[in-house]
Protein backbone atom coordinates (compact mmCIF):
# COMPACT_ATOMS: atom_id res chain seq x y z
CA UNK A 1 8.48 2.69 -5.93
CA UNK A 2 6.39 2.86 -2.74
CA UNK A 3 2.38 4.66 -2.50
CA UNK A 4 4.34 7.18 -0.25
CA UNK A 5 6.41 8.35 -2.00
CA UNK A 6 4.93 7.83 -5.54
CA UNK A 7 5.04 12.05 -6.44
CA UNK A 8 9.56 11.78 -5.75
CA UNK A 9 9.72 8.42 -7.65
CA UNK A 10 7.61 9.33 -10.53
CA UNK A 11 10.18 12.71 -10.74
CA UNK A 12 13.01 10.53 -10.65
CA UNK A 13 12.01 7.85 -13.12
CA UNK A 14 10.36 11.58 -15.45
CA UNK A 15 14.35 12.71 -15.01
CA UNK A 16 16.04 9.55 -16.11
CA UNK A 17 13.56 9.17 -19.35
CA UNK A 18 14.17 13.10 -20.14
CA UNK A 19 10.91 14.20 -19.79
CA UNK A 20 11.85 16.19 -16.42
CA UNK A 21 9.41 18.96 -17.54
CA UNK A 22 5.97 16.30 -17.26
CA UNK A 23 4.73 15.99 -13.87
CA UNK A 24 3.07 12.97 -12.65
CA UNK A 25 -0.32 13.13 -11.17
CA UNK A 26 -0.15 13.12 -7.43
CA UNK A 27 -1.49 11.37 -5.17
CA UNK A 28 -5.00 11.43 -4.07
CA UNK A 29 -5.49 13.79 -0.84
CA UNK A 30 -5.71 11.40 2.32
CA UNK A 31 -8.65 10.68 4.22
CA UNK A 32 -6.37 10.50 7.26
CA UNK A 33 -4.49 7.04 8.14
CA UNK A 34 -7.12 6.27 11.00
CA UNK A 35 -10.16 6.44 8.37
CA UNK A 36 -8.45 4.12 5.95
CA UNK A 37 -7.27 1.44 8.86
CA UNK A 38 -11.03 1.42 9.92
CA UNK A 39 -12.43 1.03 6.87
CA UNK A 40 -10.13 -1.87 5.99
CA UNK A 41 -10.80 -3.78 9.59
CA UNK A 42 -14.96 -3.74 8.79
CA UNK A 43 -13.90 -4.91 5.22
CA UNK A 44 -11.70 -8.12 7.12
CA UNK A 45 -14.08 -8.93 9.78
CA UNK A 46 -16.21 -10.73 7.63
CA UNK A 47 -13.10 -13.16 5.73
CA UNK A 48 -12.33 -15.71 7.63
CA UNK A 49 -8.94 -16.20 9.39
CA UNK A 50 -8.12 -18.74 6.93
CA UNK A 51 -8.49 -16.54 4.08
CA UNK A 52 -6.82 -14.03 5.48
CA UNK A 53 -3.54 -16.24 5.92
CA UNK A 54 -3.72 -17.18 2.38
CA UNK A 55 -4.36 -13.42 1.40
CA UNK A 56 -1.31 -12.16 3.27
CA UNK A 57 0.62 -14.89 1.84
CA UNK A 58 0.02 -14.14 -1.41
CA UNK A 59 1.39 -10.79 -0.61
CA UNK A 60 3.88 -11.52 1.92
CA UNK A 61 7.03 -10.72 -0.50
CA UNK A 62 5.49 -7.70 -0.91
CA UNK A 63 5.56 -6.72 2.75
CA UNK A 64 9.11 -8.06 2.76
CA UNK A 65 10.35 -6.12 0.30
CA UNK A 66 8.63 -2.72 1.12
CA UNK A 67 9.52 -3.33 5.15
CA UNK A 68 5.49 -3.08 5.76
CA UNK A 69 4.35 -5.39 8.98
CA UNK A 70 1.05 -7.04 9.08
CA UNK A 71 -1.81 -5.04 9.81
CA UNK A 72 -3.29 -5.48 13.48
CA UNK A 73 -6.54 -6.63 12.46
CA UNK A 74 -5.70 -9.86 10.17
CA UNK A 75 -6.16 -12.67 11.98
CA UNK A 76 -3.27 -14.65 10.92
CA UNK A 77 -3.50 -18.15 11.82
């Protein structure tokens, strides 16, 4: 499952296991998308570019798989 849609995927996986009458906990209330992309470019100003690369590669399957791109502020060598 994906962050986004983590309340319909928890359902579904609830249904299949026959516990359709549990409810997941949601997901926290968003700070808005601009607050979070902020935050997370102060936090990556101070790792170096090299870092960064290795970082993202570590994760790159991820990305793949979930059809994310690379954030704008990574400096990816």
């Amino acid at each position: 499952g994906k962050f986004e849609t983590l309340a319909e995927d928890a359902a579904f996986v609830l249904g299949l296991a026959g516990a359709s009458d549990l409810s997941f906990p949601g997901p926290p209330r968003p700070r808005g998308a601009a607050a979070s992309r902020d935050l997370a470019a102060r936090l990556f100003r101070d790792i170096s570019p090299f870092y960064q690369r290795r970082l993202f590669d570590l994760y790159k399957m991820d990305f793949l798989l979930f059809n994310y791109s690379a954030p704008s502020y990574l400096r990816l060598l």
